[in-house]
Structure formats: structure tokens, C-alpha cells
PDB file of N, CA and C in Angstrom:
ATOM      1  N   UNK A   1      -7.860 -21.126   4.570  1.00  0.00           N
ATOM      2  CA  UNK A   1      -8.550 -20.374   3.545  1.00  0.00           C
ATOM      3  C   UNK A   1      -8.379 -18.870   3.746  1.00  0.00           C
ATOM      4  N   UNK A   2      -8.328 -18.595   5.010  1.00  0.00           N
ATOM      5  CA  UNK A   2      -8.236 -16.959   5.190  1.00  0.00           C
ATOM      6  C   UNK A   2      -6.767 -16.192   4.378  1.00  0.00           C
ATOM      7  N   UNK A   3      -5.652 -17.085   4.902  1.00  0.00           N
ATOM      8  CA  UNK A   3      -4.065 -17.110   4.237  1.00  0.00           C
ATOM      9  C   UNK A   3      -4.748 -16.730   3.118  1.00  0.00           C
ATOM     10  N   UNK A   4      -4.822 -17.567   2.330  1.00  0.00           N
ATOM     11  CA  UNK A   4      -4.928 -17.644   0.965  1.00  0.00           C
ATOM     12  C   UNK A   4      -5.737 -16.211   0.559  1.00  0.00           C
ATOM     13  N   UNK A   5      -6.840 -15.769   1.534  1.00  0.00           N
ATOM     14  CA  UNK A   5      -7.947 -14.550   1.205  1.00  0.00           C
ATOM     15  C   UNK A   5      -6.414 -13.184   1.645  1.00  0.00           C
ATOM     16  N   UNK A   6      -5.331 -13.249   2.635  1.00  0.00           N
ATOM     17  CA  UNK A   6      -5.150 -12.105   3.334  1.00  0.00           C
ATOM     18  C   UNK A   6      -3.628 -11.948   2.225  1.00  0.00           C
ATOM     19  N   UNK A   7      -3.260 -13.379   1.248  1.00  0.00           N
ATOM     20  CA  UNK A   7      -2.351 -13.388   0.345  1.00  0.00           C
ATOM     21  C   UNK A   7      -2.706 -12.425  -0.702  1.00  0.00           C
ATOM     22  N   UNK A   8      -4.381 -12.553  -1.211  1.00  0.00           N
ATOM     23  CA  UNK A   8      -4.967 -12.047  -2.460  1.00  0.00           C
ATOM     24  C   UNK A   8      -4.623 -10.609  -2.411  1.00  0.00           C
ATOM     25  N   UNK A   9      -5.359 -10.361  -0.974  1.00  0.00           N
ATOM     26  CA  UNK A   9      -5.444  -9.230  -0.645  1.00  0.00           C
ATOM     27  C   UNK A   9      -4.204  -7.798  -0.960  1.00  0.00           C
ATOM     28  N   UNK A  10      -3.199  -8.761  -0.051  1.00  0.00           N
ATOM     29  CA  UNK A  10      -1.959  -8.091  -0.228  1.00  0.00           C
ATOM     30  C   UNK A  10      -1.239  -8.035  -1.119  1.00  0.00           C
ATOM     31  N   UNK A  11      -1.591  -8.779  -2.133  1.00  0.00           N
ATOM     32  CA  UNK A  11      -0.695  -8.937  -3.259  1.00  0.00           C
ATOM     33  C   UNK A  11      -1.687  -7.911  -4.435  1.00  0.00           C
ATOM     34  N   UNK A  12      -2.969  -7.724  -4.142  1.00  0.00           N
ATOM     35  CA  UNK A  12      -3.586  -6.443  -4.978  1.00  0.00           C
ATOM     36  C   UNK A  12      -3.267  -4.954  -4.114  1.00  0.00           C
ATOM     37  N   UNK A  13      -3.041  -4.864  -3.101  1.00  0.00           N
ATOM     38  CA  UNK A  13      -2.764  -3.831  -2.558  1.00  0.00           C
ATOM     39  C   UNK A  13      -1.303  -3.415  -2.796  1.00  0.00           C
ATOM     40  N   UNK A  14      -0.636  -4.390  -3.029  1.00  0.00           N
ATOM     41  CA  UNK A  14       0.904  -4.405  -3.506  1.00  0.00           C
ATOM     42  C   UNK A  14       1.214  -3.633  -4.665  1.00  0.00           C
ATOM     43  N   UNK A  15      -0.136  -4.015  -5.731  1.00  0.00           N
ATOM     44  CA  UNK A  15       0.293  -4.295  -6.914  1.00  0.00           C
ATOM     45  C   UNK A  15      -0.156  -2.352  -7.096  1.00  0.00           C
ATOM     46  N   UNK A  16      -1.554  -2.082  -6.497  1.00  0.00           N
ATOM     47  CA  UNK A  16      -2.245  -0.570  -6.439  1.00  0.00           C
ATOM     48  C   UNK A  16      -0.764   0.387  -6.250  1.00  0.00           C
ATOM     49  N   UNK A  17      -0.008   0.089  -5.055  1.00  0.00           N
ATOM     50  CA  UNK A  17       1.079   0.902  -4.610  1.00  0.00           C
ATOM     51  C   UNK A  17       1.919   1.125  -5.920  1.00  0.00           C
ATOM     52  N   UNK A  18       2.290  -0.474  -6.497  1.00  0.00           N
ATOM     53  CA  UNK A  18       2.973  -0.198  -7.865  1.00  0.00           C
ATOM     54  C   UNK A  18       2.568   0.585  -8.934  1.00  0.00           C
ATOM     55  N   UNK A  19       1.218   0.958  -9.311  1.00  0.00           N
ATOM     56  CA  UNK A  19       0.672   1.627 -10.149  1.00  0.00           C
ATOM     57  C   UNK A  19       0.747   3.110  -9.758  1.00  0.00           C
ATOM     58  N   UNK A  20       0.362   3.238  -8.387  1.00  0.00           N
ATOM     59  CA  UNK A  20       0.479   5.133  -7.974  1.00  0.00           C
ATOM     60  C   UNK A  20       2.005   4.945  -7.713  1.00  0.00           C
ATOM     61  N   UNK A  21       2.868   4.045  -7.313  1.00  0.00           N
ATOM     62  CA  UNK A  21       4.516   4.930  -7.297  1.00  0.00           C
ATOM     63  C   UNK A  21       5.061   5.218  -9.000  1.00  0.00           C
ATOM     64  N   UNK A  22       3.986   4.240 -10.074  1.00  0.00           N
ATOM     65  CA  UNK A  22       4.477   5.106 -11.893  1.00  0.00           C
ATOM     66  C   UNK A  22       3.909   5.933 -11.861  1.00  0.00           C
ATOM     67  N   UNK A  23       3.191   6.432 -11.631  1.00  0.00           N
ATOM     68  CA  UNK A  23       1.644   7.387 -11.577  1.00  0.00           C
ATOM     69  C   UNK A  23       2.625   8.951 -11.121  1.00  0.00           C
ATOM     70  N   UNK A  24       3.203   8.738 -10.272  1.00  0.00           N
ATOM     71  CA  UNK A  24       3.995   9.801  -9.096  1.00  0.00           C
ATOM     72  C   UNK A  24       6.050   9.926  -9.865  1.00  0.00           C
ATOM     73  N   UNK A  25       5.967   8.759 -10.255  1.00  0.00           N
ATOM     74  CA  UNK A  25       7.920   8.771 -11.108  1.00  0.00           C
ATOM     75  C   UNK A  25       7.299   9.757 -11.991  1.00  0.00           C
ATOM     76  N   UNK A  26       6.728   8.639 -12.864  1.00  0.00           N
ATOM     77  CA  UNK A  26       6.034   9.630 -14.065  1.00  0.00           C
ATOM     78  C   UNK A  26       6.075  11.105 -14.085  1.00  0.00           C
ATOM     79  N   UNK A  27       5.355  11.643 -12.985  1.00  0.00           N
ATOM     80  CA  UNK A  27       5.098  13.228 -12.796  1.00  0.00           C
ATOM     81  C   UNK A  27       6.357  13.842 -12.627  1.00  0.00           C
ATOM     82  N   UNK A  28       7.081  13.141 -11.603  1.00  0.00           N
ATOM     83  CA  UNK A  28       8.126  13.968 -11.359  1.00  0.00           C
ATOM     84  C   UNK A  28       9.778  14.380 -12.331  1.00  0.00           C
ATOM     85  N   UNK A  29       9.367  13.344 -13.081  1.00  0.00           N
ATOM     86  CA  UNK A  29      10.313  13.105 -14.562  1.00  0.00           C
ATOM     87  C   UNK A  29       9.697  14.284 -15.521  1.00  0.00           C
ATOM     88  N   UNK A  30       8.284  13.870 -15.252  1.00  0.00           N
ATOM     89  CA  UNK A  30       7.762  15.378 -16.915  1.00  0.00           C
ATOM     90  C   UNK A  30       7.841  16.463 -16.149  1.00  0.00           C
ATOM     91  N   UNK A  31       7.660  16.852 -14.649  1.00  0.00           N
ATOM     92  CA  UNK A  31       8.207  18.236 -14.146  1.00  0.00           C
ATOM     93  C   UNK A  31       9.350  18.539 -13.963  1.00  0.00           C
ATOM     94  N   UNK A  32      10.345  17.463 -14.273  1.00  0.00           N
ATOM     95  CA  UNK A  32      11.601  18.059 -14.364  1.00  0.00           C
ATOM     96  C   UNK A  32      12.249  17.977 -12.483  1.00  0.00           C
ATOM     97  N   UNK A  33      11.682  17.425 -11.911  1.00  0.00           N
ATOM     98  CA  UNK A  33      12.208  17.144 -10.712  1.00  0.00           C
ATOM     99  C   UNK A  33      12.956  15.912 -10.072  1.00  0.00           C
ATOM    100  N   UNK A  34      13.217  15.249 -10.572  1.00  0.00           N
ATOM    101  CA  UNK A  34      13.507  14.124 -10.707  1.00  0.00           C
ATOM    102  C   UNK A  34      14.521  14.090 -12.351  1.00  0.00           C
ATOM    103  N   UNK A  35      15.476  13.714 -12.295  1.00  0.00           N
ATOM    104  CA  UNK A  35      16.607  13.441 -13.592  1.00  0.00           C
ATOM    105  C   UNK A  35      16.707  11.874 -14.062  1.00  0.00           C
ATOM    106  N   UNK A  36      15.577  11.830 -15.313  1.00  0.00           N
ATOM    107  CA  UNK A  36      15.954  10.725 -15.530  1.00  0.00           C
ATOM    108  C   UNK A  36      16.805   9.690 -16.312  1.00  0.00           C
ATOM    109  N   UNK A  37      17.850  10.299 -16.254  1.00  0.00           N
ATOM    110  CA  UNK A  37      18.998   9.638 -16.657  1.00  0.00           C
ATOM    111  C   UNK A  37      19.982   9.280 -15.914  1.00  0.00           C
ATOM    112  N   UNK A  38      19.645   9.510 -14.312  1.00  0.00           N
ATOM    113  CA  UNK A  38      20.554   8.657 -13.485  1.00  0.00           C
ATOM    114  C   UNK A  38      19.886   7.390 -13.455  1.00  0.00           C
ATOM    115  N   UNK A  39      21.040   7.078 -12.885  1.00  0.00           N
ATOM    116  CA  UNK A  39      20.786   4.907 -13.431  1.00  0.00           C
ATOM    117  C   UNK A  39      19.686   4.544 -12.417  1.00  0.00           C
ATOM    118  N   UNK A  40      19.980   5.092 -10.929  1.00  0.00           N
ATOM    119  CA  UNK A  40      18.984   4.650 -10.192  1.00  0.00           C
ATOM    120  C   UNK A  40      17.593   4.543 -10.176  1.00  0.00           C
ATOM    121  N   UNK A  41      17.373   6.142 -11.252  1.00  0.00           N
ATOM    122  CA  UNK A  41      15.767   6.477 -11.373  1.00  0.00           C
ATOM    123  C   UNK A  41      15.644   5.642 -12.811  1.00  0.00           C
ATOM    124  N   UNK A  42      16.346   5.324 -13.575  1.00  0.00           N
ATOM    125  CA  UNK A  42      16.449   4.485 -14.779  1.00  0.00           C
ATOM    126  C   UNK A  42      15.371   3.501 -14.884  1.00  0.00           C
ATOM    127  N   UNK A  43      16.226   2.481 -13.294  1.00  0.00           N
ATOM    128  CA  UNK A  43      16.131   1.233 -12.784  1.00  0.00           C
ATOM    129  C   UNK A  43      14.569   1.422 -12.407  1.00  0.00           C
ATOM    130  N   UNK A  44      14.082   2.174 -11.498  1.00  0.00           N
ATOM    131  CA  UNK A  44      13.378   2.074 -10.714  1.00  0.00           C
ATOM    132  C   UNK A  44      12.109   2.071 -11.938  1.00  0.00           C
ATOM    133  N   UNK A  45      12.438   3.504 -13.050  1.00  0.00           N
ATOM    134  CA  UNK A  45      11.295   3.259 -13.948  1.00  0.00           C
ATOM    135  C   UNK A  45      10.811   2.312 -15.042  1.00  0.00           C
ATOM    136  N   UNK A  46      12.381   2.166 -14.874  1.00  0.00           N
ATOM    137  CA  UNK A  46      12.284   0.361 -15.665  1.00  0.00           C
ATOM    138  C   UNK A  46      11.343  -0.470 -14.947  1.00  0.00           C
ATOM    139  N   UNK A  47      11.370  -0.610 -13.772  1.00  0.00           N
ATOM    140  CA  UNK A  47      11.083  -1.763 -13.028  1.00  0.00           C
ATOM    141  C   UNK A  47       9.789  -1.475 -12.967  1.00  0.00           C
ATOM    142  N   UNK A  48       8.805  -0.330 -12.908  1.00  0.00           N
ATOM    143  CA  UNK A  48       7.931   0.040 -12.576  1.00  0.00           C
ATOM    144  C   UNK A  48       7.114  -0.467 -13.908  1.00  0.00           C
ATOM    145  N   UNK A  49       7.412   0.282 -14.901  1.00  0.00           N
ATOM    146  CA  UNK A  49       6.871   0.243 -16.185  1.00  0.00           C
ATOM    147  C   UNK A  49       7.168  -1.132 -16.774  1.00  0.00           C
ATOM    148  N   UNK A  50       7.800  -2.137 -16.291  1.00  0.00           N
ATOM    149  CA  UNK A  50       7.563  -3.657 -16.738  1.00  0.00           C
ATOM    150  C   UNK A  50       6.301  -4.358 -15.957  1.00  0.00           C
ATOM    151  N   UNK A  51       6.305  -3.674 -14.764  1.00  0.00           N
ATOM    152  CA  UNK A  51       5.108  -4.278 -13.875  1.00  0.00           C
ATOM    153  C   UNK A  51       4.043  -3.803 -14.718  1.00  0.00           C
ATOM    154  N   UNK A  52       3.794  -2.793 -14.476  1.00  0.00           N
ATOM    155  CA  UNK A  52       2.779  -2.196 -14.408  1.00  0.00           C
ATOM    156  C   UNK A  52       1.678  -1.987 -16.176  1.00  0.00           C
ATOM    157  N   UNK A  53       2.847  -2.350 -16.745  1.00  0.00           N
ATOM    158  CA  UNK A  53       2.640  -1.722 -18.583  1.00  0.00           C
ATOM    159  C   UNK A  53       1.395  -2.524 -19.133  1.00  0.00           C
ATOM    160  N   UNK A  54       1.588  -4.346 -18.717  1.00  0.00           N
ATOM    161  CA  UNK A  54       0.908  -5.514 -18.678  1.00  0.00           C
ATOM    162  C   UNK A  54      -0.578  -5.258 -18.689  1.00  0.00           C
ATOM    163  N   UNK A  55      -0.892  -4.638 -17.631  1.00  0.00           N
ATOM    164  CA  UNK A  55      -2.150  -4.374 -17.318  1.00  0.00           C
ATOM    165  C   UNK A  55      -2.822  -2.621 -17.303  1.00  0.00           C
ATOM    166  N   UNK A  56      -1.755  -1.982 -17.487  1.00  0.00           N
ATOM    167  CA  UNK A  56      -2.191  -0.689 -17.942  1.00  0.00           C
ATOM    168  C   UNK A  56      -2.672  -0.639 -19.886  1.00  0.00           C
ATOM    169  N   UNK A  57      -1.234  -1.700 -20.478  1.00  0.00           N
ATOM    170  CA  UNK A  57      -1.686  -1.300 -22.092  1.00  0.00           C
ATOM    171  C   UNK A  57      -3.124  -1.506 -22.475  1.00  0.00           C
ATOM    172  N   UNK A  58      -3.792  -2.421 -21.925  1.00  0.00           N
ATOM    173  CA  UNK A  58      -4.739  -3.338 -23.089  1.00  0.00           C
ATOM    174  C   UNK A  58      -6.156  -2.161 -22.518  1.00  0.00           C
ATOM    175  N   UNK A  59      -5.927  -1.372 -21.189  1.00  0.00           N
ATOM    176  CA  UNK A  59      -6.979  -0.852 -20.830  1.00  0.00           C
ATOM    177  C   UNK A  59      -6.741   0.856 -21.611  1.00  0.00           C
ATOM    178  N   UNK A  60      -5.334   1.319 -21.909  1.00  0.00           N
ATOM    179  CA  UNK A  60      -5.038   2.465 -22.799  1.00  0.00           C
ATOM    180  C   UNK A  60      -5.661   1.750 -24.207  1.00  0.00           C
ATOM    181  N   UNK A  61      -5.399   0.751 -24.524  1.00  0.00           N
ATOM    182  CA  UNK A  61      -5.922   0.600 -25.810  1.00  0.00           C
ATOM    183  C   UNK A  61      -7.108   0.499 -26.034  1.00  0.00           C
ATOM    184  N   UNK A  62      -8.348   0.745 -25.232  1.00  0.00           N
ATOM    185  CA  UNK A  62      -9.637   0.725 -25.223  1.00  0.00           C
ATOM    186  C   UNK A  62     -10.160   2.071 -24.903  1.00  0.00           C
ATOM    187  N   UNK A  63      -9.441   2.966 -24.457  1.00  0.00           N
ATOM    188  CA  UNK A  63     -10.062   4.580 -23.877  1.00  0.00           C
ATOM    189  C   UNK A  63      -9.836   5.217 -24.833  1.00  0.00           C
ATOM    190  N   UNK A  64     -10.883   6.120 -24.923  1.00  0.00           N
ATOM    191  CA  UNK A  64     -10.635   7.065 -26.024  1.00  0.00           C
ATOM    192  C   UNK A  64      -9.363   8.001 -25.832  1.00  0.00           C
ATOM    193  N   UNK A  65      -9.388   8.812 -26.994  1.00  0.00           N
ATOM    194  CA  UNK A  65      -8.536   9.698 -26.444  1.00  0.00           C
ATOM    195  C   UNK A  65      -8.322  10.998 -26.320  1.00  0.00           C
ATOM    196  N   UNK A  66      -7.957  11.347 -25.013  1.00  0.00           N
ATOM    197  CA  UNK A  66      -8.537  12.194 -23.994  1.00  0.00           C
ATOM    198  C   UNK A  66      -7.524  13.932 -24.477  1.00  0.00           C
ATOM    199  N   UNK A  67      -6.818  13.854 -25.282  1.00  0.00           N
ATOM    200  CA  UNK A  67      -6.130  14.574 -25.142  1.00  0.00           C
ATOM    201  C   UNK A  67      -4.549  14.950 -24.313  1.00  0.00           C
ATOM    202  N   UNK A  68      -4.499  13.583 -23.962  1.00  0.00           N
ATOM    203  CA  UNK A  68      -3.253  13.426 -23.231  1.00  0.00           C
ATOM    204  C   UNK A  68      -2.842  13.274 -22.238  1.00  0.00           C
ATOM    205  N   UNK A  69      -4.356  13.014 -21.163  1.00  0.00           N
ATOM    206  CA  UNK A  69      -5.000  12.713 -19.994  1.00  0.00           C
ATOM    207  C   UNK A  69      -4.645  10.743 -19.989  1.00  0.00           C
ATOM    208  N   UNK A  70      -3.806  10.628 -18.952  1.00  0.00           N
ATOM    209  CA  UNK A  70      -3.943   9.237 -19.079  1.00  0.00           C
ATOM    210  C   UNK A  70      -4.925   8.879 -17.760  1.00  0.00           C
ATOM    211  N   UNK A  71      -6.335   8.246 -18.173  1.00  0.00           N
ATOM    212  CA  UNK A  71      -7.056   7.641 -17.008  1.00  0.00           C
ATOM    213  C   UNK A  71      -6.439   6.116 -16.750  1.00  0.00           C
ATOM    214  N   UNK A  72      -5.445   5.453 -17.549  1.00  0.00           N
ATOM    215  CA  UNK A  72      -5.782   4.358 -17.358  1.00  0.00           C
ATOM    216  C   UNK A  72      -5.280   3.829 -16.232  1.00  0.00           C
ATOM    217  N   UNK A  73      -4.522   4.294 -15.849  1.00  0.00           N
ATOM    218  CA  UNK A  73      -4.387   3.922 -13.933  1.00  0.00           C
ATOM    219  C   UNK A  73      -5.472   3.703 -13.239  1.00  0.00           C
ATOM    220  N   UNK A  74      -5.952   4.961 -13.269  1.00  0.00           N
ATOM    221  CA  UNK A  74      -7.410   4.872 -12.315  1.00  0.00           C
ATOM    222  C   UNK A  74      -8.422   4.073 -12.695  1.00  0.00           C
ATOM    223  N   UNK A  75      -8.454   3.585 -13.917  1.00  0.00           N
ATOM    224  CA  UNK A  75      -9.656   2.809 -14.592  1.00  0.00           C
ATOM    225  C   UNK A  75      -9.136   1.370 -13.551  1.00  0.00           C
ATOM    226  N   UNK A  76      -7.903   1.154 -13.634  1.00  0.00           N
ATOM    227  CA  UNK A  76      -7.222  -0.193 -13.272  1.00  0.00           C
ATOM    228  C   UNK A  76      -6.819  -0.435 -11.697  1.00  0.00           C
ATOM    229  N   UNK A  77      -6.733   0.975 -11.088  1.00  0.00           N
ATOM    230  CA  UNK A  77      -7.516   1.122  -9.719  1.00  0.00           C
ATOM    231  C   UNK A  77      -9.052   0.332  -8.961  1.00  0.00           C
ATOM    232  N   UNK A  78      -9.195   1.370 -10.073  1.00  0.00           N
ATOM    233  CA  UNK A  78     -11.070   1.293  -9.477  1.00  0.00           C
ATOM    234  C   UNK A  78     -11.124  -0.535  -9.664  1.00  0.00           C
ATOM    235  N   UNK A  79     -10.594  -0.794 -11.021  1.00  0.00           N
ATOM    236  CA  UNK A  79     -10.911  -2.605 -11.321  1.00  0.00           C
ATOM    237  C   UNK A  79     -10.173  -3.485 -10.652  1.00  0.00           C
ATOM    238  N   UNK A  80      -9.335  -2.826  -9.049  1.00  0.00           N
ATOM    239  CA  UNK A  80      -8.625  -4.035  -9.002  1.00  0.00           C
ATOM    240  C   UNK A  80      -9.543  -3.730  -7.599  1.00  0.00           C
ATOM    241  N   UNK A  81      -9.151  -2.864  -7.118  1.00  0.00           N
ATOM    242  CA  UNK A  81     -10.478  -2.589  -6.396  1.00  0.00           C
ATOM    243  C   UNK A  81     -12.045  -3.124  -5.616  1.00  0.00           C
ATOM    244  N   UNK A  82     -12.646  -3.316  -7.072  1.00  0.00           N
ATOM    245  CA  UNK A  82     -13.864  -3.962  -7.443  1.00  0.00           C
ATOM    246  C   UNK A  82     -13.779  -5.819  -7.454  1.00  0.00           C
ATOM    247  N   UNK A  83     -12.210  -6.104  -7.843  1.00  0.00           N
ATOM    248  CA  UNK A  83     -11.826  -7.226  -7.741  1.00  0.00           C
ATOM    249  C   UNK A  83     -11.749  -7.813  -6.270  1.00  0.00           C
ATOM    250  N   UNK A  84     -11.229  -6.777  -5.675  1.00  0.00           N
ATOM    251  CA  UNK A  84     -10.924  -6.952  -3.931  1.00  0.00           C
ATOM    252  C   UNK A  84     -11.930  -6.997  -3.150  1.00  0.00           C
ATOM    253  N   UNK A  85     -13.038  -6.363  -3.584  1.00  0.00           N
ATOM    254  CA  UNK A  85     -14.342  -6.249  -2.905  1.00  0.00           C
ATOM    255  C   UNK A  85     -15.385  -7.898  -3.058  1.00  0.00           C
ATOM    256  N   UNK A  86     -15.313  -7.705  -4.625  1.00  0.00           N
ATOM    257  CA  UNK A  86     -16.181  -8.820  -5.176  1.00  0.00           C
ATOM    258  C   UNK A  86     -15.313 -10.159  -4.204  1.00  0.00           C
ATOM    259  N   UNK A  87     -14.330 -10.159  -4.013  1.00  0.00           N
ATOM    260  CA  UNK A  87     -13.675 -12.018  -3.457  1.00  0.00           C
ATOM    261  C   UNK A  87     -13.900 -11.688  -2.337  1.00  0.00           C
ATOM    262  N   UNK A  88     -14.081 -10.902  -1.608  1.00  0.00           N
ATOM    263  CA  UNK A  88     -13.942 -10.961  -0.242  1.00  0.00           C
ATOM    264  C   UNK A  88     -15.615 -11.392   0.028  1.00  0.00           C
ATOM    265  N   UNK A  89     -16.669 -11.091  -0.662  1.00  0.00           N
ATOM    266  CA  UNK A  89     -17.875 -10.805  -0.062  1.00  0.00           C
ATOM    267  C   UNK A  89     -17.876 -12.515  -0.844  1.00  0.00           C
ATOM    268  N   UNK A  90     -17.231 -12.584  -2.242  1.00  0.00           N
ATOM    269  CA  UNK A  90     -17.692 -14.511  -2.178  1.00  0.00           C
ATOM    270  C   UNK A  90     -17.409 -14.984  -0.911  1.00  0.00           C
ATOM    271  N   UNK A  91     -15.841 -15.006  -0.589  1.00  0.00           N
ATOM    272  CA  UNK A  91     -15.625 -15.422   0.684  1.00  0.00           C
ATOM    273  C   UNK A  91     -16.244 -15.588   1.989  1.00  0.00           C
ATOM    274  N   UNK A  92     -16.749 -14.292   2.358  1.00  0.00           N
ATOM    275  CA  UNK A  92     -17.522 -14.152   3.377  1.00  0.00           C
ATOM    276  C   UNK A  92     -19.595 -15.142   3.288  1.00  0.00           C
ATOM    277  N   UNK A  93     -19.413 -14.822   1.977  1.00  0.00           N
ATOM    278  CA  UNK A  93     -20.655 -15.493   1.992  1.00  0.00           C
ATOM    279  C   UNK A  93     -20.263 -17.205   1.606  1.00  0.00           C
ATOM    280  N   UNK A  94     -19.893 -17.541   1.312  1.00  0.00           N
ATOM    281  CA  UNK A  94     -19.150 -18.829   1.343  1.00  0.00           C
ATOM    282  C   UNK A  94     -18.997 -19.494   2.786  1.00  0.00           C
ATOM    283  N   UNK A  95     -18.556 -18.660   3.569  1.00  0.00           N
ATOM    284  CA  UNK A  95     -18.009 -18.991   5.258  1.00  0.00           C
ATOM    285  C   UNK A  95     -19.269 -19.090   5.635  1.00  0.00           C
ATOM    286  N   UNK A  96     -20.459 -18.293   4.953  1.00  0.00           N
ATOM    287  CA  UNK A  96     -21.397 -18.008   5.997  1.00  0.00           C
ATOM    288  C   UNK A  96     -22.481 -19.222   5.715  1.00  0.00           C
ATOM    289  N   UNK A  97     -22.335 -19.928   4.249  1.00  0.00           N
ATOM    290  CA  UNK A  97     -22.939 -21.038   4.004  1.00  0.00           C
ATOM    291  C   UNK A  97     -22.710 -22.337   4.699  1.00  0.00           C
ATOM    292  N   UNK A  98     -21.645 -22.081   5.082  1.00  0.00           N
ATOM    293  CA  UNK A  98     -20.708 -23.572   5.805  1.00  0.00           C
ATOM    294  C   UNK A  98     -21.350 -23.517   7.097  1.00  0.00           C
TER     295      UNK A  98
END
């Protein structure tokens, strides 16, 4: 059962990294530091923005709008977050019933 708790785990901590490395392409593409029309950074923002789009759109489509401020990373932070917290303490209190 723990596997299965240290799988969850890592696979939301996986997923957080994926959201701040678009979070960070992102920036460095609109400052002009980063060229994104080489294939490599192409790829990478391709790859990023297929992960990540899934669960960023439906929470952009509910925030107001901010003026051009995108929170919805951090909204989807904080909620995966809150997700990681909430299973662990079922877990733990679960173990502690047994």
C-alpha cells in the first residue's frame, strides 16, 4: 500500500515540475531569450503544452480575467497540492485504524 501511496506521490510531484518547467519556457520565449523556432525548443514546448494544457484549460476557463495575468498554474499547484495532502492524511489515518 505504501508503493502505491510513494507512486501517487511522485507522479503529482512529476506532474508540478511539468507545470513550472511551461511556467519558466513560457517566460523565456516572451522575453526573447530563448528562440522559439528551433526544433528542439519547438519539441520541448510541444511536449510541455500537451501535458500540461488538459488540466490548465478547464481551470483558465473558469478565472476571470485578469488582464493577462495567467494564475492558472498556481490555482492547479495549490490543487494538486491539496490533493497530495488530503491522500496522504486518508492514508495515514486509515493505517492508524488497522
Amino acid at each position: 500500500m505504501r508503493a502505491l501511496l510513494w507512486l501517487f506521490d511522485t507522479l503529482i510531484s512529476l506532474y508540478i515540475w511539468l507545470v513550472i518547467a511551461q511556467i519558466a519556457l513560457s517566460w523565456l520565449i516572451q522575453f526573447g531569450i530563448v528562440n522559439a523556432r528551433q526544433p528542439f525548443v519547438m519539441q520541448i514546448g510541444d511536449f510541455l503544452y500537451r501535458i500540461t494544457e488538459p488540466a490548465l484549460g478547464p481551470i483558465r476557463r473558469r478565472l476571470p480575467d485578469l488582464g493577462g495575468i495567467d494564475i492558472s498554474p498556481m490555482v492547479l499547484i495549490i490543487g494538486l497540492m491539496f490533493i497530495r495532502m488530503l491522500v496522504h492524511e486518508l492514508f495515514f489515518s486509515m493505517m492508524r485504524a488497522l
